[in-house]
C-alpha atoms as a PDB file:
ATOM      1  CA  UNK A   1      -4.047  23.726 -12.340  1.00  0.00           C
ATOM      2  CA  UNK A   2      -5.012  21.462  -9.666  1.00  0.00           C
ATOM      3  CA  UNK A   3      -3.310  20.049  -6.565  1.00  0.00           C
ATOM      4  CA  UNK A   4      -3.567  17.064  -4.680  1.00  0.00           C
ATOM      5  CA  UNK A   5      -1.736  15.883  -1.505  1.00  0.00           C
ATOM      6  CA  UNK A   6      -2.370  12.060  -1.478  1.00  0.00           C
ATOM      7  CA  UNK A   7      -0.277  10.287   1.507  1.00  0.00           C
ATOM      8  CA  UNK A   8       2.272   7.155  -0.002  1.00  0.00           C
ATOM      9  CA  UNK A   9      -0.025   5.104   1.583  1.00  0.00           C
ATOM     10  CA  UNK A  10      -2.746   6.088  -0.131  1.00  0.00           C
ATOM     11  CA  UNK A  11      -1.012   6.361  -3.313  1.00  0.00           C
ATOM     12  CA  UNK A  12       0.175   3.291  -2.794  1.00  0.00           C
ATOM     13  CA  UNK A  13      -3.220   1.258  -2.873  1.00  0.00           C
ATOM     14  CA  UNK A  14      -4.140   3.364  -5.499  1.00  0.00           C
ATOM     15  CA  UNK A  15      -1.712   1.900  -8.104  1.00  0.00           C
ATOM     16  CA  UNK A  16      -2.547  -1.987  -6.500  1.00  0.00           C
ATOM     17  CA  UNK A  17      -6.372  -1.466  -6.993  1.00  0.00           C
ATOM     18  CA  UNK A  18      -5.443  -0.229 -11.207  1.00  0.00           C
ATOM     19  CA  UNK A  19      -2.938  -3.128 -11.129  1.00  0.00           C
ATOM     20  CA  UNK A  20      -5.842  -5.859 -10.259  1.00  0.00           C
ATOM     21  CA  UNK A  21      -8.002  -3.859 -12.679  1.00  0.00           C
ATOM     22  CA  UNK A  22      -5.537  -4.289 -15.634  1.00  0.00           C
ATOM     23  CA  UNK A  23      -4.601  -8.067 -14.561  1.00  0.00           C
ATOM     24  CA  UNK A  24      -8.289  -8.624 -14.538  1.00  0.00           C
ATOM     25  CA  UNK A  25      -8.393  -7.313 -17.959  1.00  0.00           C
ATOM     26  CA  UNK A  26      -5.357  -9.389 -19.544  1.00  0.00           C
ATOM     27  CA  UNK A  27      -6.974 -12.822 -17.625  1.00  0.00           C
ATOM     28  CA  UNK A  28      -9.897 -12.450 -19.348  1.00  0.00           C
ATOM     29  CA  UNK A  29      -8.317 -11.465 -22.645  1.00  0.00           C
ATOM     30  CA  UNK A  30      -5.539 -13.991 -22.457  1.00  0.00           C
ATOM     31  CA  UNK A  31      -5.589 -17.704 -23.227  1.00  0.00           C
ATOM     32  CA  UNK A  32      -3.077 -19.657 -21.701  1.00  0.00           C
ATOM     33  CA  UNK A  33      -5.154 -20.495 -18.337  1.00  0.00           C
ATOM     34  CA  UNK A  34      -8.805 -22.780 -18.449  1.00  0.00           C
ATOM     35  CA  UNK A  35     -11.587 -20.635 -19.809  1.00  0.00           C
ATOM     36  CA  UNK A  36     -13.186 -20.820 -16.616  1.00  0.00           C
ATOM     37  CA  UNK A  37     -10.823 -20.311 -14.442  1.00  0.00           C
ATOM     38  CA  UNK A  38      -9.415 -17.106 -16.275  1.00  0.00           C
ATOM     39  CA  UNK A  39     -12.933 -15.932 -16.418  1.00  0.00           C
ATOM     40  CA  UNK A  40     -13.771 -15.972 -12.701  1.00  0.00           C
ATOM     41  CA  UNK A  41     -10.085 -14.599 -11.731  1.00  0.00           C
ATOM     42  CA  UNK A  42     -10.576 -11.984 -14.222  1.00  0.00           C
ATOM     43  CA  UNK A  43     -14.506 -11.087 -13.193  1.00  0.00           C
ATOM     44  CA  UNK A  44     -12.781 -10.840  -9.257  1.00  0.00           C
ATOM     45  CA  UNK A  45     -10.315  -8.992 -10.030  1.00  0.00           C
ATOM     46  CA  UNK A  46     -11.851  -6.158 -11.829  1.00  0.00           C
ATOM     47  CA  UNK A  47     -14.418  -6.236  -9.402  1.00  0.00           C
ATOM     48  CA  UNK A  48     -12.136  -5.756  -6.545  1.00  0.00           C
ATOM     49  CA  UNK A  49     -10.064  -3.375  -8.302  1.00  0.00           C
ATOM     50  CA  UNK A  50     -13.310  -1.141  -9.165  1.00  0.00           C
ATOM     51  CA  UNK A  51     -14.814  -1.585  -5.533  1.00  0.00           C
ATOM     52  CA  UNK A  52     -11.801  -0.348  -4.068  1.00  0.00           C
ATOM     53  CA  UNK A  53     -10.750   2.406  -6.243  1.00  0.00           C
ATOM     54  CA  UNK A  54     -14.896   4.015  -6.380  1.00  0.00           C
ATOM     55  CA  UNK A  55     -13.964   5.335  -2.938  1.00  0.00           C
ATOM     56  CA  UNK A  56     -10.212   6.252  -2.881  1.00  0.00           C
ATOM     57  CA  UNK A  57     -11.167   8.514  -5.981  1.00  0.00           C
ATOM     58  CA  UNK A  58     -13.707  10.271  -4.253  1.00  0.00           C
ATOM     59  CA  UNK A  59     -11.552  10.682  -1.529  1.00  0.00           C
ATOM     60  CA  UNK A  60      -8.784  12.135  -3.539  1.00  0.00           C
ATOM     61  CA  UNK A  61     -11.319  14.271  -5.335  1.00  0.00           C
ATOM     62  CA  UNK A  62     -12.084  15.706  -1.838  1.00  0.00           C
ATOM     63  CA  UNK A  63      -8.569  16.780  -1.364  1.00  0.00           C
ATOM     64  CA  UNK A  64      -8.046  18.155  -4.894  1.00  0.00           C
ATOM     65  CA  UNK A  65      -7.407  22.259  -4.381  1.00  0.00           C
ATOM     66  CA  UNK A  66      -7.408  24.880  -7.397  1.00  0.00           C
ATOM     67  CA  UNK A  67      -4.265  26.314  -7.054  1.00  0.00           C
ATOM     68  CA  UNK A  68      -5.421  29.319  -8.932  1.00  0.00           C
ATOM     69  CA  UNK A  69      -7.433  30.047  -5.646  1.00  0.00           C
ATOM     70  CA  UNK A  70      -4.699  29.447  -3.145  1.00  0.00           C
ATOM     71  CA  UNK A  71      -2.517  31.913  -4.544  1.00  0.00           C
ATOM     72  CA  UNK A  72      -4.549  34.625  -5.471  1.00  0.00           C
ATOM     73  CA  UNK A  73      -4.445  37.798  -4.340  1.00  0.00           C
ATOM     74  CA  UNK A  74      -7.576  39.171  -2.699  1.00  0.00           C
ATOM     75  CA  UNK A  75      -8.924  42.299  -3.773  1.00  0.00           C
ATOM     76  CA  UNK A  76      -8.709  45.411  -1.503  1.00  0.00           C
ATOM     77  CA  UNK A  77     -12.163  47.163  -1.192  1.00  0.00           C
ATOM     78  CA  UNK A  78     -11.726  50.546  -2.613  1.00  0.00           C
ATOM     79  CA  UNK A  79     -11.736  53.274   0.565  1.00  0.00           C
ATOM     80  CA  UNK A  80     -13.741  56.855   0.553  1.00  0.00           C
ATOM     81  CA  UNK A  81     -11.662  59.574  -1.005  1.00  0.00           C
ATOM     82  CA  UNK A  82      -8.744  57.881  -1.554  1.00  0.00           C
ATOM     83  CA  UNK A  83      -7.757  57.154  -5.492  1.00  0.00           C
ATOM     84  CA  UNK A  84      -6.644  53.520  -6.790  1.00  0.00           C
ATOM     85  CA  UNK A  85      -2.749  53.851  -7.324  1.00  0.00           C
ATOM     86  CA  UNK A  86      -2.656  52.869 -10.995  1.00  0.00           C
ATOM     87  CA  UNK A  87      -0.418  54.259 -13.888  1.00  0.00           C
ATOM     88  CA  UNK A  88      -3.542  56.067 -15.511  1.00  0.00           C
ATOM     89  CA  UNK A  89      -4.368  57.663 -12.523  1.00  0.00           C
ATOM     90  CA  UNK A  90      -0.553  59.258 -12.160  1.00  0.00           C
ATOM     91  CA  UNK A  91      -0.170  60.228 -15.341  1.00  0.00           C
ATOM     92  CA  UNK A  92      -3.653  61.987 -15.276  1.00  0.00           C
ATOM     93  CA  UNK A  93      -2.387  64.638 -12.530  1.00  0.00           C
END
């Protein structure tokens, strides 16, 4: 699993850059408006939407952590003459 701390700021502009991308989308797939005019609205705001999100993503993908790592135990090194406390090793004796 992986975990990301991403400020409400952040997260905030986030979901306004995929908003213009998906308003970009449904000017240039809708039909109410003048061809041209939905086309260049559209065109800008996927653009802008793109442009802005290329480096908040990497930015987030910076701060993404594997959790598996941050709570794993480290391993102890095994020490000269001293035998690993396991359940094999107490039943053995």
């Amino acid at each position: 699993m992986k975990l990301t701390n991403i400020p409400t700021p952040e997260l905030a502009l986030l979901s306004i850059t995929r908003v213009a991308i998906g308003a970009g989308v449904g000017f240039l797939l809708g039909h109410r408006l003048d061809r041209e005019f939905r086309r260049g609205l559209g065109i800008a705001l996927i653009g802008v939407g793109a442009a802005l999100t290329i480096p908040l993503a990497i930015d987030v993908i910076r701060r993404t952590r594997n959790v598996e790592k941050l709570h794993a135990t480290p391993e102890m090194p095994a020490m000269p003459g001293v035998r690993p406390n396991t359940r094999e090793g107490a039943l053995a004796h």
